[in-house]
PDB file of N, CA and C in Angstrom:
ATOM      1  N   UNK A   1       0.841  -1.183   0.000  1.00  0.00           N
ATOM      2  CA  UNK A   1       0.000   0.000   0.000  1.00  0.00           C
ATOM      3  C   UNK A   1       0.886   1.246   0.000  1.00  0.00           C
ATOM      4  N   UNK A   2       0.706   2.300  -0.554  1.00  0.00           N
ATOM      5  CA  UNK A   2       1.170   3.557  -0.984  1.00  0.00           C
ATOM      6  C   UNK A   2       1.349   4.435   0.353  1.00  0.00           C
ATOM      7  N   UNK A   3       0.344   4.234   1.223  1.00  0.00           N
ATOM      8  CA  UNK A   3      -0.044   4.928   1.920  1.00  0.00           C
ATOM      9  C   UNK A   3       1.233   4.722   3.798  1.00  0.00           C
ATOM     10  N   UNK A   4       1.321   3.746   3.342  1.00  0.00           N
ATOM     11  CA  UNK A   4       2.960   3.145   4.638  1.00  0.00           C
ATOM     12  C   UNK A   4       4.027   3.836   4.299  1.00  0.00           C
ATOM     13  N   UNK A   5       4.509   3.868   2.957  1.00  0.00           N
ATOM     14  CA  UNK A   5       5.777   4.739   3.014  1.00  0.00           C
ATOM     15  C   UNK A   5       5.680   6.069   2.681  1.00  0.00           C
ATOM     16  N   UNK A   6       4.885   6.798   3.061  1.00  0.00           N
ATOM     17  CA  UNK A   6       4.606   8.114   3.362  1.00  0.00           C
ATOM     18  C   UNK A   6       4.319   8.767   4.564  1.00  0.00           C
ATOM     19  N   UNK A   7       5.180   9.754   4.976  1.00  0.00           N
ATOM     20  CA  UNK A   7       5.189  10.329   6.219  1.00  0.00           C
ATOM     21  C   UNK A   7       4.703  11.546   6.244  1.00  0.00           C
ATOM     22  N   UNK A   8       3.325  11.617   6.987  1.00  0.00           N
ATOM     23  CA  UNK A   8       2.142  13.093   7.206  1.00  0.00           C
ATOM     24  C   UNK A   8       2.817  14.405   8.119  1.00  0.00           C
ATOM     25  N   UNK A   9       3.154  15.216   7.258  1.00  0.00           N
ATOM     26  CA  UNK A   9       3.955  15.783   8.670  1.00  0.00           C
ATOM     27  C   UNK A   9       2.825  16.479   9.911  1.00  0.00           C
ATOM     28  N   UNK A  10       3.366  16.592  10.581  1.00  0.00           N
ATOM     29  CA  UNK A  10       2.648  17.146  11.850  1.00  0.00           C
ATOM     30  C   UNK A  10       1.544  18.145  11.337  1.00  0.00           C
ATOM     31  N   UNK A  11       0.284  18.167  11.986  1.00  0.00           N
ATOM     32  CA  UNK A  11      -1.027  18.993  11.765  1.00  0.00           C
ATOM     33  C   UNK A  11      -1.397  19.102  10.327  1.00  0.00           C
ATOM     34  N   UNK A  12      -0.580  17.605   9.379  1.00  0.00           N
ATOM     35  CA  UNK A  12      -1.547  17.716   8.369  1.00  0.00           C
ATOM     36  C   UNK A  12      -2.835  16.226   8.386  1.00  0.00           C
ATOM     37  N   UNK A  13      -2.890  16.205   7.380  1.00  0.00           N
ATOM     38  CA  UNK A  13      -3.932  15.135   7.492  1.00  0.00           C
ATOM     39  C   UNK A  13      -3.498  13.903   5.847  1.00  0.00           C
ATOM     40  N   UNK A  14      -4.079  13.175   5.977  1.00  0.00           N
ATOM     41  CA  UNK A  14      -3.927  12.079   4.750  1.00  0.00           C
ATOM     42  C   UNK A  14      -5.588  11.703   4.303  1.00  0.00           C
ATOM     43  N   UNK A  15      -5.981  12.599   3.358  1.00  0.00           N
ATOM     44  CA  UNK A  15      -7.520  11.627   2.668  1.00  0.00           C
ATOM     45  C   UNK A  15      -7.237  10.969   1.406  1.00  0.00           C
ATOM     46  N   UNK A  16      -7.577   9.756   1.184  1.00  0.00           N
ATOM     47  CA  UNK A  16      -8.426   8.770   0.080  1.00  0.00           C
ATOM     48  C   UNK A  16      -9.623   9.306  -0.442  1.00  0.00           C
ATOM     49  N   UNK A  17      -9.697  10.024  -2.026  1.00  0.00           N
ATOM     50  CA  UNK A  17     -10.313  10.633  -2.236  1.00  0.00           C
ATOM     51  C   UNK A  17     -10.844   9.029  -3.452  1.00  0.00           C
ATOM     52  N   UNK A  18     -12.266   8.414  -3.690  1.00  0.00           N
ATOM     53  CA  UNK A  18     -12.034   7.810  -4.960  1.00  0.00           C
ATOM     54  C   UNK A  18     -12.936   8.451  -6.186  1.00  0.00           C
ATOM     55  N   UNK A  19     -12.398   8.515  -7.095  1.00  0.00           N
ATOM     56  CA  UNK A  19     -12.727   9.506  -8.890  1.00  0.00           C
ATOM     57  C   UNK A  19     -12.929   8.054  -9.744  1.00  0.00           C
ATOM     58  N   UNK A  20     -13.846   7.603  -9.472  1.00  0.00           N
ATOM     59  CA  UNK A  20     -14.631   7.002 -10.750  1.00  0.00           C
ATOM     60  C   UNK A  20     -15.086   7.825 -12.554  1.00  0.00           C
ATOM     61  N   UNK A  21     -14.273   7.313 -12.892  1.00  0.00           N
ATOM     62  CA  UNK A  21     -14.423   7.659 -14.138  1.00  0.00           C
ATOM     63  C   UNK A  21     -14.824   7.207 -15.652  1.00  0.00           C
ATOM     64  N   UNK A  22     -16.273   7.713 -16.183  1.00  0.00           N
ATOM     65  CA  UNK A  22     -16.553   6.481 -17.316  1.00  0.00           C
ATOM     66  C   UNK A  22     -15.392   6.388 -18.601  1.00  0.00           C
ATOM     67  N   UNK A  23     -15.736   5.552 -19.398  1.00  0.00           N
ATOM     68  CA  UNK A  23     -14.662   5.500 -20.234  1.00  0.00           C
ATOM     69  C   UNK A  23     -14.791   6.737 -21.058  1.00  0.00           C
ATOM     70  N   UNK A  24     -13.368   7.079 -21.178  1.00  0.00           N
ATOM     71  CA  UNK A  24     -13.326   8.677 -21.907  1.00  0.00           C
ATOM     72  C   UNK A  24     -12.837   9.940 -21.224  1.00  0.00           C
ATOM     73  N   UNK A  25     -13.432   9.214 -19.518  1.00  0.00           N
ATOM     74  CA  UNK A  25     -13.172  10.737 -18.953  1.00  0.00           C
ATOM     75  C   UNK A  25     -12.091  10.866 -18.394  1.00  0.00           C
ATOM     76  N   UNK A  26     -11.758  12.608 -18.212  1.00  0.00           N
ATOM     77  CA  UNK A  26     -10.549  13.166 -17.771  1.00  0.00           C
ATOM     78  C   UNK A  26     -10.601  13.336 -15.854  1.00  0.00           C
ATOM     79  N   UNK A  27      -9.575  13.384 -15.879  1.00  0.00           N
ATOM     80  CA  UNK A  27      -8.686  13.622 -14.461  1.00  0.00           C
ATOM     81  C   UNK A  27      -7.648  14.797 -14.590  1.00  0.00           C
ATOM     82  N   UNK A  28      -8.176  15.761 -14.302  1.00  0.00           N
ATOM     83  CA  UNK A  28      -7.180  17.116 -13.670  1.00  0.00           C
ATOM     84  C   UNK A  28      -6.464  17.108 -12.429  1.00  0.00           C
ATOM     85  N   UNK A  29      -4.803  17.012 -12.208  1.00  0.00           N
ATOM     86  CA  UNK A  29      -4.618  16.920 -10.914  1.00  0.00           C
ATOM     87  C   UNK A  29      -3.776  17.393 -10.635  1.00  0.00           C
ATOM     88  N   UNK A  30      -3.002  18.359  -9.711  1.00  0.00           N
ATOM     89  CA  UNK A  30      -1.279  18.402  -9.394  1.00  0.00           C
ATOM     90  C   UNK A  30      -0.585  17.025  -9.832  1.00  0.00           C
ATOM     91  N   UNK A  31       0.736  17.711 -10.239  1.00  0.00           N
ATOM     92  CA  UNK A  31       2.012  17.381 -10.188  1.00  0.00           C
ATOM     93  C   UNK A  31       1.936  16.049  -9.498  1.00  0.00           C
ATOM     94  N   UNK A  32       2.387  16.645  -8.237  1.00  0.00           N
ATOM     95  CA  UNK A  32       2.399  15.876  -6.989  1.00  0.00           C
ATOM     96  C   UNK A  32       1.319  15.118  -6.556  1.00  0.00           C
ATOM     97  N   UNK A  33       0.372  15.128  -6.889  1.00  0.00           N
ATOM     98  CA  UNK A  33      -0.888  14.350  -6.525  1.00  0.00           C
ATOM     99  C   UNK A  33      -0.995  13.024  -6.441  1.00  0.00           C
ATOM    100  N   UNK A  34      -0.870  11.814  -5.952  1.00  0.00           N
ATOM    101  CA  UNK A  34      -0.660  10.136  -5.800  1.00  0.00           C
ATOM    102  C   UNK A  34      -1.869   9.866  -6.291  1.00  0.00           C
ATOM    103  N   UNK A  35      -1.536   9.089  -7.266  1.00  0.00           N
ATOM    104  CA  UNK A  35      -2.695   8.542  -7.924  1.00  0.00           C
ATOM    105  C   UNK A  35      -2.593   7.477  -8.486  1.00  0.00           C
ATOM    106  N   UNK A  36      -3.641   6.756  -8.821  1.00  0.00           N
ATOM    107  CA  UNK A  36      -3.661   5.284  -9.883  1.00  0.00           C
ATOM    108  C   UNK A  36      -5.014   4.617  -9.951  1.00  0.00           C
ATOM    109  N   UNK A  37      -4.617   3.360 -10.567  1.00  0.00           N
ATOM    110  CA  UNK A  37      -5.797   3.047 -11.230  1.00  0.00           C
ATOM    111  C   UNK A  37      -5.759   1.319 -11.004  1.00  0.00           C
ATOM    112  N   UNK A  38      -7.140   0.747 -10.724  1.00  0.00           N
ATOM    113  CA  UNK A  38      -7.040  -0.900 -10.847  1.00  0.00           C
ATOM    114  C   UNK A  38      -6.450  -0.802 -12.550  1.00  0.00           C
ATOM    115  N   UNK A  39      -6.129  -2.150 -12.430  1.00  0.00           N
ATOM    116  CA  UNK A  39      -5.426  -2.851 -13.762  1.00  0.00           C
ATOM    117  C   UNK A  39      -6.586  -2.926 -14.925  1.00  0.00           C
ATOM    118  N   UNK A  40      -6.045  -2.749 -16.051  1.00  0.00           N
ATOM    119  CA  UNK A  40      -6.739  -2.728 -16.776  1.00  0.00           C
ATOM    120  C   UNK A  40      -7.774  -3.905 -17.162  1.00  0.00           C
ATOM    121  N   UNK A  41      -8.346  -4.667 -16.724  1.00  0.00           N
ATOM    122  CA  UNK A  41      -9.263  -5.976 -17.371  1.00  0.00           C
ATOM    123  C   UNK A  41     -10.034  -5.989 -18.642  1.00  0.00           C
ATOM    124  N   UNK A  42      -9.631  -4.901 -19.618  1.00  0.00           N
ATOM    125  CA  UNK A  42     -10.395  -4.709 -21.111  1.00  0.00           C
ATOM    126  C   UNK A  42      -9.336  -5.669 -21.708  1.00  0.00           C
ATOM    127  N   UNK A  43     -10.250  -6.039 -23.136  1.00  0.00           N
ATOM    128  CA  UNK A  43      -8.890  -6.416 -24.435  1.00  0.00           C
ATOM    129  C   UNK A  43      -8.405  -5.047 -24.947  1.00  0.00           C
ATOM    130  N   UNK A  44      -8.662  -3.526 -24.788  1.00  0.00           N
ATOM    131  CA  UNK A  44      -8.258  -2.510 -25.467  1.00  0.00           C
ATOM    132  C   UNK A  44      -7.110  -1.923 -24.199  1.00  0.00           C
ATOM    133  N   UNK A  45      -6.009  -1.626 -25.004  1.00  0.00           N
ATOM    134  CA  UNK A  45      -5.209  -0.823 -24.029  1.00  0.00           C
ATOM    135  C   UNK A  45      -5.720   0.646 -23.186  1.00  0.00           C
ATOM    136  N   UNK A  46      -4.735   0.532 -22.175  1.00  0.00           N
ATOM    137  CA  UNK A  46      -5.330   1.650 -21.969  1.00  0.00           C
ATOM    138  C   UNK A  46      -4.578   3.030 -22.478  1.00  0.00           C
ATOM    139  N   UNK A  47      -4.714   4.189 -22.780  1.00  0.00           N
ATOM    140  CA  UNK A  47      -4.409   5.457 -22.894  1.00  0.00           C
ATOM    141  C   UNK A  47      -4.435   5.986 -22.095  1.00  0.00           C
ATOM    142  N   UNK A  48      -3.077   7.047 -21.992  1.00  0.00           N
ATOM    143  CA  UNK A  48      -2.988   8.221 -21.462  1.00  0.00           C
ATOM    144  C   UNK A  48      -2.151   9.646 -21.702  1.00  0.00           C
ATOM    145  N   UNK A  49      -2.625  11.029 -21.252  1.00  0.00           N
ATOM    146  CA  UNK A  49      -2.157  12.278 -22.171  1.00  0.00           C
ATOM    147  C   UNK A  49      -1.515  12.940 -20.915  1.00  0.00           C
ATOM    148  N   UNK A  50      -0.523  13.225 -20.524  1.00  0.00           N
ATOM    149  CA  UNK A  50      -0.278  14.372 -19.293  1.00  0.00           C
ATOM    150  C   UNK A  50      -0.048  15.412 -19.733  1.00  0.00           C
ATOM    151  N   UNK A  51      -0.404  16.877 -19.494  1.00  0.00           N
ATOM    152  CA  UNK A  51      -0.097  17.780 -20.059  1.00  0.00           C
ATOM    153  C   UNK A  51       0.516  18.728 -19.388  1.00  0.00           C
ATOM    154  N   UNK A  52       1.657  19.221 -19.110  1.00  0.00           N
ATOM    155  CA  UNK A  52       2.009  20.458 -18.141  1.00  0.00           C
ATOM    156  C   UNK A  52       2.164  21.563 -18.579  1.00  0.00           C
ATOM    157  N   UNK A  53       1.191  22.322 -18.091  1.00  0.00           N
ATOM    158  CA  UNK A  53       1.227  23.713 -18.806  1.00  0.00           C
ATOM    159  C   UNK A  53       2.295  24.911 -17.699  1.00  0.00           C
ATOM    160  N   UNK A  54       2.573  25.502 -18.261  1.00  0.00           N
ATOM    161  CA  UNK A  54       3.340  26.828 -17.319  1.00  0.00           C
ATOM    162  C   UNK A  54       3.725  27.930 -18.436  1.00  0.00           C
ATOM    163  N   UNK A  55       4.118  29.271 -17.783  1.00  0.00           N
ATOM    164  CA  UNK A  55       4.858  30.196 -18.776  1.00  0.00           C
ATOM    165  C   UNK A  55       6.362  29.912 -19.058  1.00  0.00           C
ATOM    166  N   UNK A  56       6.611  30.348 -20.241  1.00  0.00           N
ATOM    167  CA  UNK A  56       8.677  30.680 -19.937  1.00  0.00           C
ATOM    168  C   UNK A  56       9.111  31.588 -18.634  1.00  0.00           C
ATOM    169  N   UNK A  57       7.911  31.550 -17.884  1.00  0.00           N
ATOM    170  CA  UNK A  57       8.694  32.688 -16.759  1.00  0.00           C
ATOM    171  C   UNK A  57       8.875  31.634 -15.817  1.00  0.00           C
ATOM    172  N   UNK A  58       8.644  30.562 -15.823  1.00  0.00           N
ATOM    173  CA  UNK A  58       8.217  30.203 -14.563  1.00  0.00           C
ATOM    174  C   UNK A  58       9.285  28.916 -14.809  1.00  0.00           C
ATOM    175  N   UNK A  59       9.618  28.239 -13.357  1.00  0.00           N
ATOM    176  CA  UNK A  59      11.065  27.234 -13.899  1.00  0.00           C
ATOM    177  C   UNK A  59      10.437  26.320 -12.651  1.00  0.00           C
ATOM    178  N   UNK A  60      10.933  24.812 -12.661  1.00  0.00           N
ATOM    179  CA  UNK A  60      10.807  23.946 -11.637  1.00  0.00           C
ATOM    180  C   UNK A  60      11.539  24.568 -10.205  1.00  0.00           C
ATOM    181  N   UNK A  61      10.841  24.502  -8.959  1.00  0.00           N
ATOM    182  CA  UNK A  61      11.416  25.040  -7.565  1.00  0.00           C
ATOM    183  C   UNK A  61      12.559  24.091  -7.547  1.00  0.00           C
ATOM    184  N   UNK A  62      13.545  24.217  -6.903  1.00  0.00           N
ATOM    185  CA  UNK A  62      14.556  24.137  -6.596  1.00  0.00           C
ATOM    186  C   UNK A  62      13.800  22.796  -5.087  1.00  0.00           C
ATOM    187  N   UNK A  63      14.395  21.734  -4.522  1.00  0.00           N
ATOM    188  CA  UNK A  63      13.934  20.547  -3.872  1.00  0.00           C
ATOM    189  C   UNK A  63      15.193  19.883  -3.351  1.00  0.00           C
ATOM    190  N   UNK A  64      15.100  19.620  -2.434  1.00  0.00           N
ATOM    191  CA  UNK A  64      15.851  18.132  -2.171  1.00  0.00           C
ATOM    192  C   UNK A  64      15.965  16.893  -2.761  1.00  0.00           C
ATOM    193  N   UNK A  65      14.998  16.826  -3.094  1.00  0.00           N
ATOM    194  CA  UNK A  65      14.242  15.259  -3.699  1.00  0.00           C
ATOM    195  C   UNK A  65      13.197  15.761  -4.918  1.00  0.00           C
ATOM    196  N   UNK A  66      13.552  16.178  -5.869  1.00  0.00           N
ATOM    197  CA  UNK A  66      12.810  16.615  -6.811  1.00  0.00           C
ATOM    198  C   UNK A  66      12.268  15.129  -7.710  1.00  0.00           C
ATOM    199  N   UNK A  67      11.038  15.153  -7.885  1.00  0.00           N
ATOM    200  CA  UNK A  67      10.219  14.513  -8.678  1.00  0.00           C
ATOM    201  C   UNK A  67      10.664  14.189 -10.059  1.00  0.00           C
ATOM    202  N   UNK A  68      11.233  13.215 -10.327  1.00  0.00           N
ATOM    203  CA  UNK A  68      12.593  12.510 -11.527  1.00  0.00           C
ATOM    204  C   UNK A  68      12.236  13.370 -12.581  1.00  0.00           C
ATOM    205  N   UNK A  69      10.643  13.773 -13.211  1.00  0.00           N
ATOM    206  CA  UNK A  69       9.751  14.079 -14.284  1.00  0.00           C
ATOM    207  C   UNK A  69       9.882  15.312 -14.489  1.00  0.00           C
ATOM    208  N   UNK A  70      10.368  15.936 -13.295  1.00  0.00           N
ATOM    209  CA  UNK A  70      10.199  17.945 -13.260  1.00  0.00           C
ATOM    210  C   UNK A  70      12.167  17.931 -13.702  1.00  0.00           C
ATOM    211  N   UNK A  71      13.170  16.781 -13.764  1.00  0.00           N
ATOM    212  CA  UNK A  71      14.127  17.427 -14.230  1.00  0.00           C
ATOM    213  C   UNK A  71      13.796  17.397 -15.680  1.00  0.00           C
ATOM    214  N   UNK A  72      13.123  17.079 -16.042  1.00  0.00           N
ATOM    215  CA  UNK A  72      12.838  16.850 -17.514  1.00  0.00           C
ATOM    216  C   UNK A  72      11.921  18.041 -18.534  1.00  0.00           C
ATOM    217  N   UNK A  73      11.737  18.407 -17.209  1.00  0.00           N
ATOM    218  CA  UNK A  73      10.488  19.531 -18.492  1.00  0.00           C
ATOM    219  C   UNK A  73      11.226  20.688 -19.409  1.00  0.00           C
ATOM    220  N   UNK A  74      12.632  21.061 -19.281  1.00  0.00           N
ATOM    221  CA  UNK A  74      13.000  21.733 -20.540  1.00  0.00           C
ATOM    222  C   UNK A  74      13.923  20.786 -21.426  1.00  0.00           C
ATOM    223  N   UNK A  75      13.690  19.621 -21.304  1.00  0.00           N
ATOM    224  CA  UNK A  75      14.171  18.580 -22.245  1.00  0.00           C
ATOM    225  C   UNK A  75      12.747  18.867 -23.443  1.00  0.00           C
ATOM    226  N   UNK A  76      13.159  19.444 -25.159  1.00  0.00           N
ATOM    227  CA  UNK A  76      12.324  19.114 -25.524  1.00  0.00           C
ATOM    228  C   UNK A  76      11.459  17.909 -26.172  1.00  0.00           C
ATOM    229  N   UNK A  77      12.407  16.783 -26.137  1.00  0.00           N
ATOM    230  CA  UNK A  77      12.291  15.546 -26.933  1.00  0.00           C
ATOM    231  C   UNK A  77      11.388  14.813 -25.629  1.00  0.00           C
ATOM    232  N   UNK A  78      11.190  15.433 -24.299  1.00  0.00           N
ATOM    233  CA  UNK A  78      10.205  14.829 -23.624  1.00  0.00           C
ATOM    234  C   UNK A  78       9.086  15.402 -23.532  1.00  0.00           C
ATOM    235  N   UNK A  79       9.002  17.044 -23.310  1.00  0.00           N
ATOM    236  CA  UNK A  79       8.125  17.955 -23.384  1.00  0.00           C
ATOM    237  C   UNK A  79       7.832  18.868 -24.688  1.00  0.00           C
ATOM    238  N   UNK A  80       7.978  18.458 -25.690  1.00  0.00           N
ATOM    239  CA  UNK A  80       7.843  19.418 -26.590  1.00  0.00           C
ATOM    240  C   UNK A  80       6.622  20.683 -26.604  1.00  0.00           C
ATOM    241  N   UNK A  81       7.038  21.619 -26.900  1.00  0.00           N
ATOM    242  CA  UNK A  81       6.314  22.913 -27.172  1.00  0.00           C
ATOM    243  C   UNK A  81       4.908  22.857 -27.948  1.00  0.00           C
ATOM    244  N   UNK A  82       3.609  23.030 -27.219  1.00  0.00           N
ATOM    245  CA  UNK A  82       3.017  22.255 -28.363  1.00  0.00           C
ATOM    246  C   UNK A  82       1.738  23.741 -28.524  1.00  0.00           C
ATOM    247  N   UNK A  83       1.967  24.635 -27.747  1.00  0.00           N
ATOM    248  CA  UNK A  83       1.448  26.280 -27.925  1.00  0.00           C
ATOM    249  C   UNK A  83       2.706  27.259 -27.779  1.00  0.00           C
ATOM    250  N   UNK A  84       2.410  28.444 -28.445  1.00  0.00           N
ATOM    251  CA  UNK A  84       3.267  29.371 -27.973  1.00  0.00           C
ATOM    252  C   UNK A  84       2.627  30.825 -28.502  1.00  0.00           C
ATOM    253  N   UNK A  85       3.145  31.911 -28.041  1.00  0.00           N
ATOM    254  CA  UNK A  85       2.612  32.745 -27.889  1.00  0.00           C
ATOM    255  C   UNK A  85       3.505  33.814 -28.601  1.00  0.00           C
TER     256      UNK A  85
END
């Protein structure tokens, strides 16, 4: 379970939120947000789109333990540019 190797720090709290979703639908969420899904039991794969939006002003915070995915976002062969202004 996900929920053992995570440590709540003091005066916060931990909720299990569950998002049933029919086929098709979207999920908006932070970054950081823990999430997943039972296994797929269809014959059709499943799909999925992540999209991270931000300005050129704005850069990943600086972390101890930064999230493997946020060193990646001015890599463009992972994030490519797909609006601009």
């Amino acid at each position: 379970m996900v929920r053992e190797g995570i440590e709540v720090p003091d005066g916060e709290s931990w909720a299990e939120v569950e998002a049933v979703l029919p086929a098709g639908g979207v999920s908006f969420h932070n970054l950081l947000t823990i999430h997943g899904s039972e296994p797929n039991r269809s014959d059709t794969p499943r799909r999925s789109l992540a999209i991270h939006i931000r300005t050129e002003n704005s850069r990943p915070a600086d972390a101890p333990n930064p999230v493997p995915l946020i060193q990646l976002l001015d890599n463009m062969d992972y994030n490519p540019l797909i609006y601009g202004s």
